[in-house]
Protein backbone atom coordinates (compact mmCIF):
# COMPACT_ATOMS: atom_id res chain seq x y z
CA UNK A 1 27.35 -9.13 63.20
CA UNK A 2 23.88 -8.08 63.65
CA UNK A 3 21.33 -8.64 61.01
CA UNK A 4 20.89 -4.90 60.07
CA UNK A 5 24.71 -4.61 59.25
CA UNK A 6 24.70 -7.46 57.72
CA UNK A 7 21.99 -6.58 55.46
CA UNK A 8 23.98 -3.20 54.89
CA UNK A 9 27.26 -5.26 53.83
CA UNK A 10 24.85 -7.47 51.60
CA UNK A 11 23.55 -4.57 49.87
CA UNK A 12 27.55 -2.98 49.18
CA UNK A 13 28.60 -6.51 48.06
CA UNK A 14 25.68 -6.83 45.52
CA UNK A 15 26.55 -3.03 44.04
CA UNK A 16 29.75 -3.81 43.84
CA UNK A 17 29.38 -6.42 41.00
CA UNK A 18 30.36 -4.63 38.19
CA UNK A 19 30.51 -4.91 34.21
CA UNK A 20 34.22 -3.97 34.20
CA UNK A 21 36.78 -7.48 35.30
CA UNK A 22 39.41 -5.33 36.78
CA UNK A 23 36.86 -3.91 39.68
CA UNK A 24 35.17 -7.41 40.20
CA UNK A 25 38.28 -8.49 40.93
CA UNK A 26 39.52 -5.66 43.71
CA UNK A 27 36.25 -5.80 45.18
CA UNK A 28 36.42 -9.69 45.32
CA UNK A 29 39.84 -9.42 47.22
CA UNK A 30 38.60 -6.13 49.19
CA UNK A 31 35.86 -8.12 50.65
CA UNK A 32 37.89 -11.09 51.71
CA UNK A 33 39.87 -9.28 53.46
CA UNK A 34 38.29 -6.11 55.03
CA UNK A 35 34.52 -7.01 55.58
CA UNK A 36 34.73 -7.65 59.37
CA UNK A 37 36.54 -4.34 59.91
CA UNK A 38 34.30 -2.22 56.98
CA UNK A 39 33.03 0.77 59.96
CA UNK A 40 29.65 3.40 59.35
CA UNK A 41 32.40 5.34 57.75
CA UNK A 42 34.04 3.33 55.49
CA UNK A 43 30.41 1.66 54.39
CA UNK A 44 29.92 5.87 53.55
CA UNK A 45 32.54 6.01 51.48
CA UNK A 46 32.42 3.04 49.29
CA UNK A 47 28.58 3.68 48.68
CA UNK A 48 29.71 6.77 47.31
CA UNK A 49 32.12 5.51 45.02
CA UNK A 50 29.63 2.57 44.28
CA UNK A 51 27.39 5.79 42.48
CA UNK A 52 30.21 6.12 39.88
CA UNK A 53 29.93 4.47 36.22
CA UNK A 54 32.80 2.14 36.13
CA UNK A 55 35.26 3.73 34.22
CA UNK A 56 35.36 7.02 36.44
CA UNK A 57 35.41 4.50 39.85
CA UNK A 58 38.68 2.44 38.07
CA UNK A 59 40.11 6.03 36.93
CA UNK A 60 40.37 6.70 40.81
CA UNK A 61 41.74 2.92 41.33
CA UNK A 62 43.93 3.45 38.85
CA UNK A 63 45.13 6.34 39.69
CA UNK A 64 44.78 8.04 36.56
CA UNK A 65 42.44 10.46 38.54
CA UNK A 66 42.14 11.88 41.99
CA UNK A 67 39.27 12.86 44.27
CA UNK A 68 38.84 15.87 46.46
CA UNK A 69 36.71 13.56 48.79
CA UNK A 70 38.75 12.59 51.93
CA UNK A 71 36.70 9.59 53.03
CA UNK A 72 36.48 8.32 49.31
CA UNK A 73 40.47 9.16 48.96
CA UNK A 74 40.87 6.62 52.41
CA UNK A 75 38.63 3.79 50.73
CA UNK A 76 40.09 4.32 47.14
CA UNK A 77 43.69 3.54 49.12
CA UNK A 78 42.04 0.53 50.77
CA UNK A 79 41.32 -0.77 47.49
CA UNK A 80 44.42 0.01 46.01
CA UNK A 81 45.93 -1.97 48.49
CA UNK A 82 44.06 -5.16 47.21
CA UNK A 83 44.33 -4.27 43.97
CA UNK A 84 46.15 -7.21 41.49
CA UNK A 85 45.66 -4.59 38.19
CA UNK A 86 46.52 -0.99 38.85
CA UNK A 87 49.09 0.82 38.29
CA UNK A 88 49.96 3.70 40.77
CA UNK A 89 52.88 4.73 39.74
């Protein structure tokens, strides 16, 4: 990893510390298992999301909302994924 992308990753990692438990924790478990294959796009869409206050970013975890946003739909799945707390259903 070059130092520039790794300075990028850095930077999402930091923002992704949040005040709410139930996002540390998906973001903890996102990053141990998707930060080596995190692409230009994906880094897009998660900075995005990273500009929400956290109760509209775990409304879209949660799936008690929905986004319009294609890319952020694709990364909100990726965190689902990883997810220990939500509930989809």
């Amino acid at each position: 990893m070059n130092e520039e992308r790794k300075a990028r990753i850095n930077r999402l990692k930091w923002h992704c510390r949040r005040a709410l438990l139930e996002l540390d924790l998906v973001f903890d478990r996102f990053w141990e298992r998707h930060e080596g294959d995190l692409d230009a796009q994906g880094e897009a869409a998660l900075e995005s999301l990273l500009e929400l206050q956290d109760h509209e970013l775990w409304a879209l975890v949660s799936g008690r909302e929905v986004t319009d946003d294609p890319q952020q739909a694709a990364m909100i799945e990726r965190l689902r994924e990883v997810s220990p707390l939500a509930n989809f259903e």
